[in-house]
Each structure stands twice: as structure tokens, then as C-alpha cells.
PDB file of N, CA and C in Angstrom:
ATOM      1  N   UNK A   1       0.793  -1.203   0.000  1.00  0.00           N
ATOM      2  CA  UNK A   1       0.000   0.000   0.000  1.00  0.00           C
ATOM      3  C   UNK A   1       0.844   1.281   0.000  1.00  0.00           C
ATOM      4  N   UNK A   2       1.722   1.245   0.799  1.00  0.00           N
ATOM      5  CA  UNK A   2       2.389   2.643   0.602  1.00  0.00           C
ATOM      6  C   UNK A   2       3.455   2.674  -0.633  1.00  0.00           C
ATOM      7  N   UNK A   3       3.634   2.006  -1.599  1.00  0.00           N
ATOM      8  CA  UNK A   3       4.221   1.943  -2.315  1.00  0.00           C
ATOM      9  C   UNK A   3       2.927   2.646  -3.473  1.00  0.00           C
ATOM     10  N   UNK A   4       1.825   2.136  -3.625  1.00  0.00           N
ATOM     11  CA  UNK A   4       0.605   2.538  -4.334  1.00  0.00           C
ATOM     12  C   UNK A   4      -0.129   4.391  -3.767  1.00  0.00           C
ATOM     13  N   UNK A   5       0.422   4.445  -2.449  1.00  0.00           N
ATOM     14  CA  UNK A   5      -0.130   5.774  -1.878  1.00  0.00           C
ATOM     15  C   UNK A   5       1.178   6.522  -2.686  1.00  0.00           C
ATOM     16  N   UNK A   6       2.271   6.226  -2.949  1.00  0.00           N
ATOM     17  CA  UNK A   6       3.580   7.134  -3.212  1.00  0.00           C
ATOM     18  C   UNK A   6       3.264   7.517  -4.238  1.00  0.00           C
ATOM     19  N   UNK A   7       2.894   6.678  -5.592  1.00  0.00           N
ATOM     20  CA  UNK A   7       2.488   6.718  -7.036  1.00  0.00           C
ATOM     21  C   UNK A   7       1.347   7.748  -7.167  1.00  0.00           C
ATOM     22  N   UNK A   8       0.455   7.564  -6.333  1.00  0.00           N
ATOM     23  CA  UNK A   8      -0.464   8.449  -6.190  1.00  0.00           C
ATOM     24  C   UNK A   8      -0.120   9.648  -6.274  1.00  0.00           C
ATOM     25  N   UNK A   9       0.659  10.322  -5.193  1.00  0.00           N
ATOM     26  CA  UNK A   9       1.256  11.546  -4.517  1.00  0.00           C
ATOM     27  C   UNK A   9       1.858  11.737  -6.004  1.00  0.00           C
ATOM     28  N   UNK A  10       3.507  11.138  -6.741  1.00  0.00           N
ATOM     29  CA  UNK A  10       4.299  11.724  -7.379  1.00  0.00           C
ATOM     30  C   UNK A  10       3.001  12.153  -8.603  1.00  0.00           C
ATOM     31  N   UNK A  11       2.122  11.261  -8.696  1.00  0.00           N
ATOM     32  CA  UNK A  11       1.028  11.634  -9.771  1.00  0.00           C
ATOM     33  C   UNK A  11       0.599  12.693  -9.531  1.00  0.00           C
ATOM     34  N   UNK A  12       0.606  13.518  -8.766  1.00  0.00           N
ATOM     35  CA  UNK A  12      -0.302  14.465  -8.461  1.00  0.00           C
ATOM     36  C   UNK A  12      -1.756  15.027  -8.907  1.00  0.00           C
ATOM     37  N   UNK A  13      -2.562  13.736  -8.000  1.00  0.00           N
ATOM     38  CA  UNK A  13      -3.839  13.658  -8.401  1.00  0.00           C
ATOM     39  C   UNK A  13      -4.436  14.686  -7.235  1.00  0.00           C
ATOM     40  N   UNK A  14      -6.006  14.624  -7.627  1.00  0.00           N
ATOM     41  CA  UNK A  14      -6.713  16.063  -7.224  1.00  0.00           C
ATOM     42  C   UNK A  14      -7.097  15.648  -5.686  1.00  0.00           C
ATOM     43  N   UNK A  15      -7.134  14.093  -5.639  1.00  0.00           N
ATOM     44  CA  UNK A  15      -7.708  13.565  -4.250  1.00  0.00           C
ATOM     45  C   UNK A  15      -7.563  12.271  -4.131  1.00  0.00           C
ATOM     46  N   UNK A  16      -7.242  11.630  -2.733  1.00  0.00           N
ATOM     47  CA  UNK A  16      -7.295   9.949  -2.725  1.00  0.00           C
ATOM     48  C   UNK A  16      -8.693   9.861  -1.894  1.00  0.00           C
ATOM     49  N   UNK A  17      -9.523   8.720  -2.397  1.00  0.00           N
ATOM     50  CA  UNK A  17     -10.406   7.756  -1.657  1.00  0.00           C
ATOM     51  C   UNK A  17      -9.705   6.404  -1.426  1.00  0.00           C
ATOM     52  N   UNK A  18      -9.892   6.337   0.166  1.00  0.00           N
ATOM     53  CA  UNK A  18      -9.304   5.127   0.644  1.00  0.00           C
ATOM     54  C   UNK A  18     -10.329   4.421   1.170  1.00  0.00           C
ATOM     55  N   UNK A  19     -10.012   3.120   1.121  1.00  0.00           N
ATOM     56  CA  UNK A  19     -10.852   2.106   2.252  1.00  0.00           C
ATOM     57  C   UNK A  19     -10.066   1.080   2.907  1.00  0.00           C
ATOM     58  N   UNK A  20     -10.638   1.295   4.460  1.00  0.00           N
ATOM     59  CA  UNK A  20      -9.975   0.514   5.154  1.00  0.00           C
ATOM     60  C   UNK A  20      -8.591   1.132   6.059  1.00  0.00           C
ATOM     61  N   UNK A  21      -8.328   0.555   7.283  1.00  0.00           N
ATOM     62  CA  UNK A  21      -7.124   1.152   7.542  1.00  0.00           C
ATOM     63  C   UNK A  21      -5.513   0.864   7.116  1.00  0.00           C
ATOM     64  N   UNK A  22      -5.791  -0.122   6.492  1.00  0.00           N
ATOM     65  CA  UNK A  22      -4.031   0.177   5.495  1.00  0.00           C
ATOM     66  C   UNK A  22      -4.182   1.263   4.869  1.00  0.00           C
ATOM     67  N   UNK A  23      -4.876   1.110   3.514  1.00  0.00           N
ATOM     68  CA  UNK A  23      -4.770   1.802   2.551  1.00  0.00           C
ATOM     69  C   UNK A  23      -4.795   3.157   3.224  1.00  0.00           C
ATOM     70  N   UNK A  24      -6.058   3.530   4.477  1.00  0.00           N
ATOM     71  CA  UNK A  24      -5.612   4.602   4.638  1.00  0.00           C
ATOM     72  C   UNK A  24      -4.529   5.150   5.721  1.00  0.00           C
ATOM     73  N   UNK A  25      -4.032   4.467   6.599  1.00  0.00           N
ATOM     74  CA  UNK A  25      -2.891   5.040   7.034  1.00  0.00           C
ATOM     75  C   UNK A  25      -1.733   5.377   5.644  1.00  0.00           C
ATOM     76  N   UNK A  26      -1.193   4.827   4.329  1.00  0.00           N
ATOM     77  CA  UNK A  26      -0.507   4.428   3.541  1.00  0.00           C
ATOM     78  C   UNK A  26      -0.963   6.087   3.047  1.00  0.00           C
ATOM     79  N   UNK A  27      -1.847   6.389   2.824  1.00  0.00           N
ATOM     80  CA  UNK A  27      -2.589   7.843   2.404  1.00  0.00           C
ATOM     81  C   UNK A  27      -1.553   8.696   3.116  1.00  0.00           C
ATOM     82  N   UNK A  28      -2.000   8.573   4.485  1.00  0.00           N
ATOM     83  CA  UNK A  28      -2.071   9.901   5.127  1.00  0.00           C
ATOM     84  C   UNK A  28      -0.174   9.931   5.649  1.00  0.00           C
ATOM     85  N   UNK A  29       0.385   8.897   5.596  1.00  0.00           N
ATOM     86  CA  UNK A  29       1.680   9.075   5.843  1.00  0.00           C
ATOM     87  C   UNK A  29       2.763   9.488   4.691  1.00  0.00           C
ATOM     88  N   UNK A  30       1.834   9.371   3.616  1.00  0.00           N
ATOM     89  CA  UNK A  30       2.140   9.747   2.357  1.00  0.00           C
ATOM     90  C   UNK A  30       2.221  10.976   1.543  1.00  0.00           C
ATOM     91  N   UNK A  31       1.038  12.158   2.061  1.00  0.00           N
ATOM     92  CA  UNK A  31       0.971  13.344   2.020  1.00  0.00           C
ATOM     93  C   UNK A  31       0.344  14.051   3.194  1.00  0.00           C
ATOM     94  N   UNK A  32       0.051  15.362   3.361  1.00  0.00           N
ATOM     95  CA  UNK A  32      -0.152  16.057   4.047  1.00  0.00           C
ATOM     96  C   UNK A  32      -0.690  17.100   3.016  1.00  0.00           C
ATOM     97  N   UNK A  33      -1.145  17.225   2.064  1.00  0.00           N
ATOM     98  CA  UNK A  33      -1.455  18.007   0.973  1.00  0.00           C
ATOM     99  C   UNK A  33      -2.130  17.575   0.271  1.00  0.00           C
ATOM    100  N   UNK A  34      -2.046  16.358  -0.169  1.00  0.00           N
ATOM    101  CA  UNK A  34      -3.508  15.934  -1.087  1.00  0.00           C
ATOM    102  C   UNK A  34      -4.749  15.470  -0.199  1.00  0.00           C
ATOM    103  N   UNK A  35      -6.087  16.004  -0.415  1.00  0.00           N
ATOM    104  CA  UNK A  35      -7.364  15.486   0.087  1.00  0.00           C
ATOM    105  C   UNK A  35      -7.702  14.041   0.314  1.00  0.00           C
ATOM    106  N   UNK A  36      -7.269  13.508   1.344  1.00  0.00           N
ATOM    107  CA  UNK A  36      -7.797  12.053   1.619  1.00  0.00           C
ATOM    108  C   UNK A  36      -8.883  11.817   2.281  1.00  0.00           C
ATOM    109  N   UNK A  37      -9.884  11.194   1.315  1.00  0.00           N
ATOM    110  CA  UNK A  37     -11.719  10.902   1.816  1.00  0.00           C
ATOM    111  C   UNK A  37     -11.243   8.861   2.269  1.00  0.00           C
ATOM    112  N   UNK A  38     -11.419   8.873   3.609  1.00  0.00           N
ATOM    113  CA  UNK A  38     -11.723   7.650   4.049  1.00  0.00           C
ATOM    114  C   UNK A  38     -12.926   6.968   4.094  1.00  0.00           C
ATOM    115  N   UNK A  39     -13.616   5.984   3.598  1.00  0.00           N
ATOM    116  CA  UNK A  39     -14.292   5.076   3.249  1.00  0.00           C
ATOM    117  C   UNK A  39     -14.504   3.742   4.033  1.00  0.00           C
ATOM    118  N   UNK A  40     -15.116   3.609   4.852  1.00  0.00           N
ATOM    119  CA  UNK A  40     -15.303   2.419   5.818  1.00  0.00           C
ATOM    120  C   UNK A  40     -14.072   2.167   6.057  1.00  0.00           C
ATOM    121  N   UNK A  41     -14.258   2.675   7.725  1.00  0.00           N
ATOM    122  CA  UNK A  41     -13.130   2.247   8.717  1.00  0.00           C
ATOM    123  C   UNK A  41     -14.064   2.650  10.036  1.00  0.00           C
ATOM    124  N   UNK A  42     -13.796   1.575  10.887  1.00  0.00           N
ATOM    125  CA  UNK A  42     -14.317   1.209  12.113  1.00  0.00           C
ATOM    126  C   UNK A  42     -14.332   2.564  12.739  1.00  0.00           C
ATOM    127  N   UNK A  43     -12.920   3.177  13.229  1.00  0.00           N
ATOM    128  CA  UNK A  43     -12.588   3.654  14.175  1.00  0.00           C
ATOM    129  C   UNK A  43     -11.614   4.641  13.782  1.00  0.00           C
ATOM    130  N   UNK A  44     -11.675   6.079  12.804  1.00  0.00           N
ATOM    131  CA  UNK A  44     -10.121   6.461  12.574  1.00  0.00           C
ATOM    132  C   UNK A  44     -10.350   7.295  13.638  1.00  0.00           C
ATOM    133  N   UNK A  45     -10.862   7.680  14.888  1.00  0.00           N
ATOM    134  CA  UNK A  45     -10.194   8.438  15.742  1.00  0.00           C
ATOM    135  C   UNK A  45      -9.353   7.401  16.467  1.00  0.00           C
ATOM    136  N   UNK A  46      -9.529   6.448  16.852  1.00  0.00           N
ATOM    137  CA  UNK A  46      -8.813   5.394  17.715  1.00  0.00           C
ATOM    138  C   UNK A  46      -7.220   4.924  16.950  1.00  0.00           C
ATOM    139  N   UNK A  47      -7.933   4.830  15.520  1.00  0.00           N
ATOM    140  CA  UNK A  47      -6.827   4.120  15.067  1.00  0.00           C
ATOM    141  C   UNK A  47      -5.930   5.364  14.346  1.00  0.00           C
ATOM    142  N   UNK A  48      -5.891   6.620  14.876  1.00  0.00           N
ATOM    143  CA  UNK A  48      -4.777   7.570  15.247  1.00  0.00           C
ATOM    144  C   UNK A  48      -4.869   8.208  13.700  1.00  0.00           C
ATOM    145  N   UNK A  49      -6.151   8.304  12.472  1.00  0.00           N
ATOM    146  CA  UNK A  49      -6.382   9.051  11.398  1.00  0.00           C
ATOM    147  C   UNK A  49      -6.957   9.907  11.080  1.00  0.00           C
ATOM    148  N   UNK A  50      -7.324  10.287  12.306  1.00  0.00           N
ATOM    149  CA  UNK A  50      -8.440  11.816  12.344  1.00  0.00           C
ATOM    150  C   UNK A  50      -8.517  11.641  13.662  1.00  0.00           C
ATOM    151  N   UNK A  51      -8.746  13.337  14.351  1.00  0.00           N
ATOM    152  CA  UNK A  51      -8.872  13.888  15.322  1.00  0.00           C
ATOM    153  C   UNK A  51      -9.791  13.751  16.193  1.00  0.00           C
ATOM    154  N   UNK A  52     -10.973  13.575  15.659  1.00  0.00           N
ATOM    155  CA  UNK A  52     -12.195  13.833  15.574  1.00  0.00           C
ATOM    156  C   UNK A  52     -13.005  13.607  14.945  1.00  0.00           C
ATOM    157  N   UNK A  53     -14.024  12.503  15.167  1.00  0.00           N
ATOM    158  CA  UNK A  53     -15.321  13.045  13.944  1.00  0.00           C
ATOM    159  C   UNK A  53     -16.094  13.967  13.534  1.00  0.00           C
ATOM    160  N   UNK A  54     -16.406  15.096  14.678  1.00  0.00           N
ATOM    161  CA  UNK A  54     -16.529  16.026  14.066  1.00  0.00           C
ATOM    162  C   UNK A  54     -15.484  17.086  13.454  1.00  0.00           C
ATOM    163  N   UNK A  55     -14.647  17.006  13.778  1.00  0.00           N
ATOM    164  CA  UNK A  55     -13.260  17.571  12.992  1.00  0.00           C
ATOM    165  C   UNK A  55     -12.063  16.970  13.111  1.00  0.00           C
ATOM    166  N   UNK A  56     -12.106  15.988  11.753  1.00  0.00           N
ATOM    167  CA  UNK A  56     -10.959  14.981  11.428  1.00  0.00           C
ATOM    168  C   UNK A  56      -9.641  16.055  11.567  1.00  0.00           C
ATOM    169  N   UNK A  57      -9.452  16.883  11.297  1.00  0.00           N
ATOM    170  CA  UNK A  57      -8.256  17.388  11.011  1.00  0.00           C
ATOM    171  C   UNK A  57      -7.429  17.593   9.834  1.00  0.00           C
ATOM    172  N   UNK A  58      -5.673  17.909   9.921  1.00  0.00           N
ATOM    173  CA  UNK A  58      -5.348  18.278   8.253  1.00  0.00           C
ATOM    174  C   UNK A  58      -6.597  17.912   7.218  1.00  0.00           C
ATOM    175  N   UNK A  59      -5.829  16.919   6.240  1.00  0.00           N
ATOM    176  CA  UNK A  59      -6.042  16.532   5.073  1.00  0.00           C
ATOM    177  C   UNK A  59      -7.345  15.259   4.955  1.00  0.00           C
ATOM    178  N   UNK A  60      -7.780  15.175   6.078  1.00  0.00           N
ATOM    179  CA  UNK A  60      -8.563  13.489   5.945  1.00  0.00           C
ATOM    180  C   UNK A  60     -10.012  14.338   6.350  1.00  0.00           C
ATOM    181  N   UNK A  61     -11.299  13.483   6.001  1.00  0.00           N
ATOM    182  CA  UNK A  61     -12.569  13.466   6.113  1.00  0.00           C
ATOM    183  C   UNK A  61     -12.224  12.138   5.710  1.00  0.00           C
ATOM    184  N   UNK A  62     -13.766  11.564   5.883  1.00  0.00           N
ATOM    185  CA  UNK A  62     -14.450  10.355   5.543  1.00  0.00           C
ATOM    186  C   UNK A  62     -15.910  10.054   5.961  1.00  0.00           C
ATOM    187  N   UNK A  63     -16.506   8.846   5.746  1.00  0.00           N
ATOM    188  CA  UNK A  63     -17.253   8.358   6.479  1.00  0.00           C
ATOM    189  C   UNK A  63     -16.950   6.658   7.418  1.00  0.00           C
ATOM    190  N   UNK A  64     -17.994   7.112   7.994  1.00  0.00           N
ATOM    191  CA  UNK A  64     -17.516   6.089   9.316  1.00  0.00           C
ATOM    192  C   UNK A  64     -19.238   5.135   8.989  1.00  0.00           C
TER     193      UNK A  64
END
């Protein structure tokens, strides 16, 4: 996955949709600048990918 989040980034696409918590930790350790929308994941305040559900923080939103 973080080999696929890197490709992403050097691509410089407009936004990543992730699902799951690989793919999206692999996101978010990957940029800090591109828009990452998370997509079914249990728990990203727990599992340390947003702040908050009501305010994920930097670069991440999703749904839960």
C-alpha cells in the first residue's frame, strides 16, 4: 500500500479515496497536501487518522 499511496502523490492527483485502515494510514503518511476521503473504517479516531469526527483534522474526512 504505501508503495501505491507514493504513485499516487508523485502523480499528483486532485484527491485519494481510501478504504480501510491500510490503505488509509498508507494515504495519510504519504501526504499532508492531497485530500484524503476515508471510506469504511471502524474507528479512525482510535486508530490515530483523524482527530475527531466532528473535525478529522489536516487533510482526511471520511465516512464512518
Amino acid at each position: 500500500m504505501p508503495a501505491l499511496a507514493a504513485q499516487l502523490v508523485a502523480g499528483k492527483v486532485d484527491i485519494i479515496v481510501t478504504h480501510g485502515s491500510a490503505g488509509s494510514r498508507a494515504a495519510t503518511q504519504a501526504t499532508s497536501e492531497i485530500p484524503i476521503v476515508i471510506a469504511v473504517i471502524g474507528d479512525p479516531v482510535g486508530s490515530g487518522l483523524a482527530a475527531s469526527l466532528a473535525r478529522p483534522g489536516g487533510n482526511v474526512t471520511g465516512l464512518v
